[in-house]
N, C-alpha and C. Protein backbone atom coordinates (compact mmCIF):
# COMPACT_ATOMS: atom_id res chain seq x y z
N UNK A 1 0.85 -1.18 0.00
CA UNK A 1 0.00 0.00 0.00
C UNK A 1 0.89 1.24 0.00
N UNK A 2 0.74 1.91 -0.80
CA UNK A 2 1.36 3.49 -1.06
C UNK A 2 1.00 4.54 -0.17
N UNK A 3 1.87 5.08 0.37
CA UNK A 3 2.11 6.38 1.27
C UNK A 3 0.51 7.53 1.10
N UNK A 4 1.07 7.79 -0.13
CA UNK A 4 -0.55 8.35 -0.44
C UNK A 4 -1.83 7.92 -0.59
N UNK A 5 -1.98 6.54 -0.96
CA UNK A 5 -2.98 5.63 -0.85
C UNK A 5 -3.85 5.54 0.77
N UNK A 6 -2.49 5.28 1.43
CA UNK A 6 -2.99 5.05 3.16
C UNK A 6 -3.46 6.49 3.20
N UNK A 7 -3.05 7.67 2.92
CA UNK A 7 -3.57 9.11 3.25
C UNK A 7 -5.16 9.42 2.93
N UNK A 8 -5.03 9.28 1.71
CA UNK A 8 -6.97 8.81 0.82
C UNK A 8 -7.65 8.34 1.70
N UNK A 9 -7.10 6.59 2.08
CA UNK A 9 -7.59 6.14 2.53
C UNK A 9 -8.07 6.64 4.34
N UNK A 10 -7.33 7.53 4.76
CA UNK A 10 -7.73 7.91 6.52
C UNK A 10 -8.74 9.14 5.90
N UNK A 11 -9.17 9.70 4.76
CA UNK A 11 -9.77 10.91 4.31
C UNK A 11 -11.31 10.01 4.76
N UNK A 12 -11.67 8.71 4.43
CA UNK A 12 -12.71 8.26 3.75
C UNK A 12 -13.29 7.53 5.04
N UNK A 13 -14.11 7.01 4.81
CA UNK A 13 -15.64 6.79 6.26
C UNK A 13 -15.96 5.74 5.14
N UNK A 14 -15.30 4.46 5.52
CA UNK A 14 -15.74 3.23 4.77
C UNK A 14 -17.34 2.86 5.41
N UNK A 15 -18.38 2.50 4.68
CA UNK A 15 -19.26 1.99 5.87
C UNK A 15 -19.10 0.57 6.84
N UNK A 16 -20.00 0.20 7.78
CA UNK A 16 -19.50 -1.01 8.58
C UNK A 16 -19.43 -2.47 7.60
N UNK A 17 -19.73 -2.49 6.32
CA UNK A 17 -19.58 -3.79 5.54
C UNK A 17 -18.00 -3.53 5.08
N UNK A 18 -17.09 -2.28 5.07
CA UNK A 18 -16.11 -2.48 4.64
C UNK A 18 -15.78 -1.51 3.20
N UNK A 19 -17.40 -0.98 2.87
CA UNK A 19 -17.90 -0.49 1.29
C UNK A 19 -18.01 0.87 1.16
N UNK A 20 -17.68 1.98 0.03
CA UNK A 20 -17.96 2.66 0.29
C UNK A 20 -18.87 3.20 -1.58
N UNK A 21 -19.77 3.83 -1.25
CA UNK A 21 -20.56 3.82 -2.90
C UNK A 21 -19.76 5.06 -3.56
N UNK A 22 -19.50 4.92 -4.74
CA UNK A 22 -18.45 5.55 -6.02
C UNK A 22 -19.22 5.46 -7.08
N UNK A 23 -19.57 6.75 -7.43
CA UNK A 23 -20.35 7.49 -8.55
C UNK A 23 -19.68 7.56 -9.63
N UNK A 24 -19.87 6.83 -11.32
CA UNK A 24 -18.86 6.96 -11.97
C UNK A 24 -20.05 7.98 -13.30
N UNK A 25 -19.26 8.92 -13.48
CA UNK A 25 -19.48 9.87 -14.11
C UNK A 25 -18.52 9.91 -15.74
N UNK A 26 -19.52 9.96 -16.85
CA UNK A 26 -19.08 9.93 -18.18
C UNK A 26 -18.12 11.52 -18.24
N UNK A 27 -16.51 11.68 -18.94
CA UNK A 27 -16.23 12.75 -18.68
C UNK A 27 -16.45 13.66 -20.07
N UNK A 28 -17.32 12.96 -20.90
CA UNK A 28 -17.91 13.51 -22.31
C UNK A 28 -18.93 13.92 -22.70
N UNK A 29 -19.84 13.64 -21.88
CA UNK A 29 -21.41 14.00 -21.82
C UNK A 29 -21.93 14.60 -20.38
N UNK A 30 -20.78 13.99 -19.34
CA UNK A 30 -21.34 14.36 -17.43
C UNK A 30 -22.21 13.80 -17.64
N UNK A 31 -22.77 12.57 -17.91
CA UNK A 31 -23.77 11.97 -17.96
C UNK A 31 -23.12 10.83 -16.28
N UNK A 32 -24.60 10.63 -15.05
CA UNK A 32 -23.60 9.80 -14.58
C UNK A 32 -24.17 8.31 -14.86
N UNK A 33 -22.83 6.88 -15.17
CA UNK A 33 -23.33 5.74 -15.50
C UNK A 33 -23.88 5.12 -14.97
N UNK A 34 -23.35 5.05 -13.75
CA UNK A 34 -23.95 4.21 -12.65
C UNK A 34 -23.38 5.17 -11.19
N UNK A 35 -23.89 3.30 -10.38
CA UNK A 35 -23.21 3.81 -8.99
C UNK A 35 -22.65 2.63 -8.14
N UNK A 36 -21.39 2.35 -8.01
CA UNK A 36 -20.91 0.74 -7.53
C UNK A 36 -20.50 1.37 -6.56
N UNK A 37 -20.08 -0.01 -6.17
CA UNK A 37 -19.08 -0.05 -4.62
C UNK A 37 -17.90 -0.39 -4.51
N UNK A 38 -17.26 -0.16 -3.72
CA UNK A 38 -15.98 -0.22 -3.71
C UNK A 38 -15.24 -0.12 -2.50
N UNK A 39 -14.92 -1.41 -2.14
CA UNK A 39 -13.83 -1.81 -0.91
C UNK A 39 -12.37 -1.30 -0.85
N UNK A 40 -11.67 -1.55 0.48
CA UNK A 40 -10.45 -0.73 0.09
C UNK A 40 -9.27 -1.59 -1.13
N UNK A 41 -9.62 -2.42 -1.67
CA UNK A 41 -8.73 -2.95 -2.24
C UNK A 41 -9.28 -2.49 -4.09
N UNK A 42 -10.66 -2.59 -4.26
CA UNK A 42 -10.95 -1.98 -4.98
C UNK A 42 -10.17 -0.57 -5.68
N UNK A 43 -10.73 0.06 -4.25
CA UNK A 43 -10.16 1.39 -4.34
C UNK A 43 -8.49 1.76 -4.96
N UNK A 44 -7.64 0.97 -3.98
CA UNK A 44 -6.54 0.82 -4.42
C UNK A 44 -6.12 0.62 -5.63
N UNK A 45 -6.83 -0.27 -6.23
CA UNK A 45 -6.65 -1.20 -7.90
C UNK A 45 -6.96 -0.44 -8.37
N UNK A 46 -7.83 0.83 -8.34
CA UNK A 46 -8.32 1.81 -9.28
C UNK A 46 -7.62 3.05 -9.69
N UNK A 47 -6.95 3.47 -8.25
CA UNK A 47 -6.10 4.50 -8.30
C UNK A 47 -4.56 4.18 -8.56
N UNK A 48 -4.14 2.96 -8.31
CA UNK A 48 -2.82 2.25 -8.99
C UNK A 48 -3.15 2.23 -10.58
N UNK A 49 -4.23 1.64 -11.03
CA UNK A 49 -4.22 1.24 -12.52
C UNK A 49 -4.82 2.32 -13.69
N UNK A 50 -5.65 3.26 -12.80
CA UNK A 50 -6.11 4.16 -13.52
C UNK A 50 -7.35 3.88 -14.17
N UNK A 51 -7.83 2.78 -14.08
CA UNK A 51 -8.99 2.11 -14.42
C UNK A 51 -10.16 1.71 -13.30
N UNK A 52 -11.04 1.98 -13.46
CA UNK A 52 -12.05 1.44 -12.73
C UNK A 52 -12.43 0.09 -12.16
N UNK A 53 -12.13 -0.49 -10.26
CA UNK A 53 -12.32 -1.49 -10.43
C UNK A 53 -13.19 -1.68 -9.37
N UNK A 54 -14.16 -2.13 -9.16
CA UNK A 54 -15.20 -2.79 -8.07
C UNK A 54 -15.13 -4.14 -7.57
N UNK A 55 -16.12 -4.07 -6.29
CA UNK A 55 -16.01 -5.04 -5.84
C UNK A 55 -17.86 -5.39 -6.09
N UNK A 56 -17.92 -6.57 -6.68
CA UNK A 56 -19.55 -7.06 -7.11
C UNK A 56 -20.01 -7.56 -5.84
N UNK A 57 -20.99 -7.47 -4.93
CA UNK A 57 -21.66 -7.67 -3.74
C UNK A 57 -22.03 -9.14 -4.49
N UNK A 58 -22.68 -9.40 -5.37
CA UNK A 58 -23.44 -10.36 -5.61
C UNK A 58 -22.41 -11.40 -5.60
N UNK A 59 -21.20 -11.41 -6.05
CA UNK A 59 -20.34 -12.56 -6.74
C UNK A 59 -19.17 -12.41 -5.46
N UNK A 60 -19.15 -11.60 -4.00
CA UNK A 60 -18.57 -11.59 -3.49
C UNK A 60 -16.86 -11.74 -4.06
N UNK A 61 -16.45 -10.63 -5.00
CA UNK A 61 -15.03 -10.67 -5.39
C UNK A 61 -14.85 -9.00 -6.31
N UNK A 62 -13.94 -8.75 -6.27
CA UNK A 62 -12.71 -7.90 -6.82
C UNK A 62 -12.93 -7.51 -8.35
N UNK A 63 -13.14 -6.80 -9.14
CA UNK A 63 -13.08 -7.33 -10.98
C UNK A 63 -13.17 -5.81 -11.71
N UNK A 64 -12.32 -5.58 -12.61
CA UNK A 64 -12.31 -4.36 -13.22
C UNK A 64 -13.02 -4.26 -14.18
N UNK A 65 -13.83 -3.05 -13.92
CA UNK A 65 -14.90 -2.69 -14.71
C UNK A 65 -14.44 -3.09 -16.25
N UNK A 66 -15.24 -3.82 -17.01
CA UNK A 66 -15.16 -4.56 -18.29
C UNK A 66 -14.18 -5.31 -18.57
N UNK A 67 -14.00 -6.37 -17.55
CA UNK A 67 -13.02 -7.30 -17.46
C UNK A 67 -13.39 -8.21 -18.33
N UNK A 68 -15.31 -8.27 -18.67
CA UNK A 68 -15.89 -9.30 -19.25
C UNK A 68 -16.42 -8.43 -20.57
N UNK A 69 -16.02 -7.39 -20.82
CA UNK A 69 -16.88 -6.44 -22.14
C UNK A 69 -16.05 -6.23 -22.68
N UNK A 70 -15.18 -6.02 -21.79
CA UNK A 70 -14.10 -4.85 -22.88
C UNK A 70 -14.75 -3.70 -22.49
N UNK A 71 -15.44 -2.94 -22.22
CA UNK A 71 -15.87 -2.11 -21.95
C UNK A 71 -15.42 -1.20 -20.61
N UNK A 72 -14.16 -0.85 -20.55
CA UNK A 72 -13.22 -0.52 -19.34
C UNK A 72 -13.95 1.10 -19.03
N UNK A 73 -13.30 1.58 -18.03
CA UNK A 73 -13.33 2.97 -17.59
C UNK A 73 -12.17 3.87 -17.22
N UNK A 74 -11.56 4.54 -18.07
CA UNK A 74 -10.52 4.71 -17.46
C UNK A 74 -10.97 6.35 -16.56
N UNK A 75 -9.68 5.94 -15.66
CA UNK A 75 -9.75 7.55 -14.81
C UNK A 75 -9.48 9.14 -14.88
N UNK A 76 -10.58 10.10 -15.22
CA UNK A 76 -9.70 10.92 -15.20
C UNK A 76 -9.50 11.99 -14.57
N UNK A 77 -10.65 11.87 -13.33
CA UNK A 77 -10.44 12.76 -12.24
C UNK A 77 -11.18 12.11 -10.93
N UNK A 78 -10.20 12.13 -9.75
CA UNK A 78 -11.41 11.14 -8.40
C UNK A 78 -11.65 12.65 -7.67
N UNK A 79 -12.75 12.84 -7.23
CA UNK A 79 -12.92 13.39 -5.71
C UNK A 79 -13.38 12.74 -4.83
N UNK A 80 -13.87 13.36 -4.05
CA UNK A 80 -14.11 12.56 -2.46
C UNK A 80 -15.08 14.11 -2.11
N UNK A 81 -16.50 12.92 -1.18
CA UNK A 81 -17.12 14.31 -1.24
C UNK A 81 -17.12 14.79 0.58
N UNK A 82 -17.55 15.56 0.60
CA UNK A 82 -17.00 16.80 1.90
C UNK A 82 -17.54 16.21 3.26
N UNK A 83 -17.82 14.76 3.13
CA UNK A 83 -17.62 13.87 4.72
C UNK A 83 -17.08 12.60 4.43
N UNK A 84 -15.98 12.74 3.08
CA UNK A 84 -15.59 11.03 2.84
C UNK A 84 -16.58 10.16 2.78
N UNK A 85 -17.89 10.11 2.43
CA UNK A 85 -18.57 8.99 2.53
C UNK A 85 -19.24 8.29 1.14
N UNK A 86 -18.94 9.58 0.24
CA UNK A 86 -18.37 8.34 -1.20
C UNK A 86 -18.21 9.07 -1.96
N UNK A 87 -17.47 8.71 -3.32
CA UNK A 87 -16.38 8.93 -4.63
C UNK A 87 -17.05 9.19 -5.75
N UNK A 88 -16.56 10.07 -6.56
CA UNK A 88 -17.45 10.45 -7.78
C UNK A 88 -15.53 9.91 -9.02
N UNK A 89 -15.48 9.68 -9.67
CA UNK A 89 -14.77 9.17 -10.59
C UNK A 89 -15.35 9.78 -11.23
N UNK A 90 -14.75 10.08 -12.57
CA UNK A 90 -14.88 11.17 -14.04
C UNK A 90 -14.16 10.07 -14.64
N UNK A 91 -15.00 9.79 -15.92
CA UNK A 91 -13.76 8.47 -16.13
C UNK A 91 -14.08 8.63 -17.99
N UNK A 92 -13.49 8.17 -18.63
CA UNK A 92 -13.29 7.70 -20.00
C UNK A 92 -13.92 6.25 -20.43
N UNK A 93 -15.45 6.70 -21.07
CA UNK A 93 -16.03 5.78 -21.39
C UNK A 93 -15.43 4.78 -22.69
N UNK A 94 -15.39 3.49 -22.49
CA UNK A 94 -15.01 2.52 -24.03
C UNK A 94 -16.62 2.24 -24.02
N UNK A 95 -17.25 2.29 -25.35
CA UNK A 95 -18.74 1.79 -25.77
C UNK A 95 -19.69 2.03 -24.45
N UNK A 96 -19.71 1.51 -23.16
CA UNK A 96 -20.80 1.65 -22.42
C UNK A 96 -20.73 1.64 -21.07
N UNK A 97 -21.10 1.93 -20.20
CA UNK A 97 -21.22 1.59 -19.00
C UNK A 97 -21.75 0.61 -18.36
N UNK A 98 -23.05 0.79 -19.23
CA UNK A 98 -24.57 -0.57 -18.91
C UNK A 98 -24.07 -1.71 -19.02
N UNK A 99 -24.24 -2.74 -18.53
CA UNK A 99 -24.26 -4.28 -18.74
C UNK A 99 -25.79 -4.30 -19.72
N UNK A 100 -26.85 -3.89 -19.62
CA UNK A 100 -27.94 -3.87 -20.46
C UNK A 100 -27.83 -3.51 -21.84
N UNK A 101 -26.58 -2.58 -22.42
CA UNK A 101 -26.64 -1.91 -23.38
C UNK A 101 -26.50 -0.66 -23.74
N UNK A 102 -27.01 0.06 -22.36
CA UNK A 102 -26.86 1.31 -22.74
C UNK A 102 -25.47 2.36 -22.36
N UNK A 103 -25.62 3.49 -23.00
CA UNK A 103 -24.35 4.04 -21.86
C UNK A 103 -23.98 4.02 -20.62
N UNK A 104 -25.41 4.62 -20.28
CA UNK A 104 -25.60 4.69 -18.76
C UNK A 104 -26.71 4.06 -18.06
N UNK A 105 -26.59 3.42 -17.07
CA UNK A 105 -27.49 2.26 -16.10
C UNK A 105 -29.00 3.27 -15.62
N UNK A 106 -29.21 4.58 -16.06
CA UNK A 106 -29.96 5.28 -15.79
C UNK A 106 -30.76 5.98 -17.05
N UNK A 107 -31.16 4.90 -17.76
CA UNK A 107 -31.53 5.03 -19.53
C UNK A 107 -33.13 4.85 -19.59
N UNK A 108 -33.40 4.61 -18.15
CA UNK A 108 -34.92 5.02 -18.02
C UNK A 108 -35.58 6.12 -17.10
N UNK A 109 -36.49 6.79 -17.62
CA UNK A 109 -37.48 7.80 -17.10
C UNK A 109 -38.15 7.53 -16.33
N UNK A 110 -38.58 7.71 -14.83
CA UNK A 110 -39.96 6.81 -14.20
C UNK A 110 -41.00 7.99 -13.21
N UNK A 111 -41.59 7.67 -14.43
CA UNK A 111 -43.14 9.09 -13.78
C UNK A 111 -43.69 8.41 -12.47
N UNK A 112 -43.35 9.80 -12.00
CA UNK A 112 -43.23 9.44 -10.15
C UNK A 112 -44.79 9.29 -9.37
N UNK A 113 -45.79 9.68 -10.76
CA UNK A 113 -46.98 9.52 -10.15
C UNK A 113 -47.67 8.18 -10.31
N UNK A 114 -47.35 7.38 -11.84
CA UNK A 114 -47.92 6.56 -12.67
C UNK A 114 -46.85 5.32 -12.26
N UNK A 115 -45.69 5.11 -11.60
CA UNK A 115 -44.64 4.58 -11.64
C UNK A 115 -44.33 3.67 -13.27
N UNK A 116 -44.83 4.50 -13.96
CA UNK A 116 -44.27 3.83 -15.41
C UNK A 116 -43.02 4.19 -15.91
N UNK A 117 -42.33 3.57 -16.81
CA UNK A 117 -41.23 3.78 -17.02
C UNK A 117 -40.95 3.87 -18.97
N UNK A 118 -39.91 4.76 -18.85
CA UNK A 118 -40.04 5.11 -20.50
C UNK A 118 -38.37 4.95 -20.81
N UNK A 119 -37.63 3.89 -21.51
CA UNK A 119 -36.38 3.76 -22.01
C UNK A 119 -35.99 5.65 -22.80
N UNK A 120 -35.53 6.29 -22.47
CA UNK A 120 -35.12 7.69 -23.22
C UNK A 120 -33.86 7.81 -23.97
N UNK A 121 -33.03 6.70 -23.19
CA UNK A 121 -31.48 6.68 -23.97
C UNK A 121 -31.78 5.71 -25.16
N UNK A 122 -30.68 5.74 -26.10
CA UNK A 122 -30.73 4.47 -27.18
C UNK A 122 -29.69 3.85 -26.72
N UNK A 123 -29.95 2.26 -27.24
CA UNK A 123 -28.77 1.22 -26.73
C UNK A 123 -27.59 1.84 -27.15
N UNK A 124 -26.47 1.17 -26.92
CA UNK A 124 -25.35 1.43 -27.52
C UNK A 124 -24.69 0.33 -27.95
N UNK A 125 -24.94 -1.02 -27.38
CA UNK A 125 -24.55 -2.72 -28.09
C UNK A 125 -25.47 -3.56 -27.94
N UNK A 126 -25.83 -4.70 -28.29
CA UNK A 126 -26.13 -5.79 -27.93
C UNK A 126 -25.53 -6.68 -26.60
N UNK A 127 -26.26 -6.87 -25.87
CA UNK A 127 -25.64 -7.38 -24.64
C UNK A 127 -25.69 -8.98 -25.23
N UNK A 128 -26.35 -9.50 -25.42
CA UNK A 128 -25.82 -11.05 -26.23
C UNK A 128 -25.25 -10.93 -26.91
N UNK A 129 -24.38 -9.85 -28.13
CA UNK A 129 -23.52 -10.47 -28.65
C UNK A 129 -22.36 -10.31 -27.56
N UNK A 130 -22.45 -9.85 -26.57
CA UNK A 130 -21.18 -9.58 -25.77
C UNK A 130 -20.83 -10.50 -24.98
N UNK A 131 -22.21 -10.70 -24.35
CA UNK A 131 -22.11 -11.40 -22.76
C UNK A 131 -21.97 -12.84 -22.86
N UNK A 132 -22.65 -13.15 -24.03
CA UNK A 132 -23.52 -14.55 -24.64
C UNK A 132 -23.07 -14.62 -25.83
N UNK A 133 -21.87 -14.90 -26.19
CA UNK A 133 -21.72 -15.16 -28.03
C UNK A 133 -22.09 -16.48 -28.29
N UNK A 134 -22.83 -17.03 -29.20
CA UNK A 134 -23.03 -18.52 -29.28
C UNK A 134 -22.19 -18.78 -30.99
């Protein structure tokens, strides 16, 4: 662990699972993609490699964003917001953010009265030819 890494790291208010949520923001549109999590080792792998890497709650493990797409993130600006309690990344989109397709994981509209929902973004790939090639 790097001198400055451990410094980041005493800035930040991990929560009690160990996690802290990291906002990744398109740095071409400010569109934001999503919103993951990210443990301290995560964290580390991201700011060593310059690439975006999370930790998946579901699959309990470690994995850099489009390890399985190709669809990477690279870094190009971190802050930390004004009680350490989570990360906004500015990052360099390849094709998408979405695992669904789209840029961004926030490609639907939802009328707050009707709770209906309206797709507004257009895809940007096929998630079977990616995920699922047969």
């Amino acid at each position: 662990m790097s001198a400055s890494f451990e410094k980041i790291k005493q800035r930040l208010k991990f929560a009690p699972d160990g996690l802290i949520p990291a906002i990744i923001q398109d740095e071409g549109t400010g569109k934001v993609l999503t919103l993951c999590y990210m443990n301290g080792a995560a964290l580390e792998a991201t700011l060593a490699k310059g690439f975006i890497h999370l930790f998946r709650r579901s699959q309990n493990k470690l994995m850099m964003k489009g390890e399985t797409s190709g669809h990477t993130q690279k870094v190009k600006e971190f802050r930390v917001d004004c009680e350490g309690k989570s990360l906004l990344f500015v990052i360099e989109q390849k094709v998408a953010g979405c695992h669904k397709g789209y840029l961004s994981c926030y490609f639907e509209k939802v009328d707050p009265a009707t709770a209906e929902g309206k797709v507004t973004d257009p895809p940007v790939f096929d998630p079977k030819k990616v995920y699922d090639p047969k």
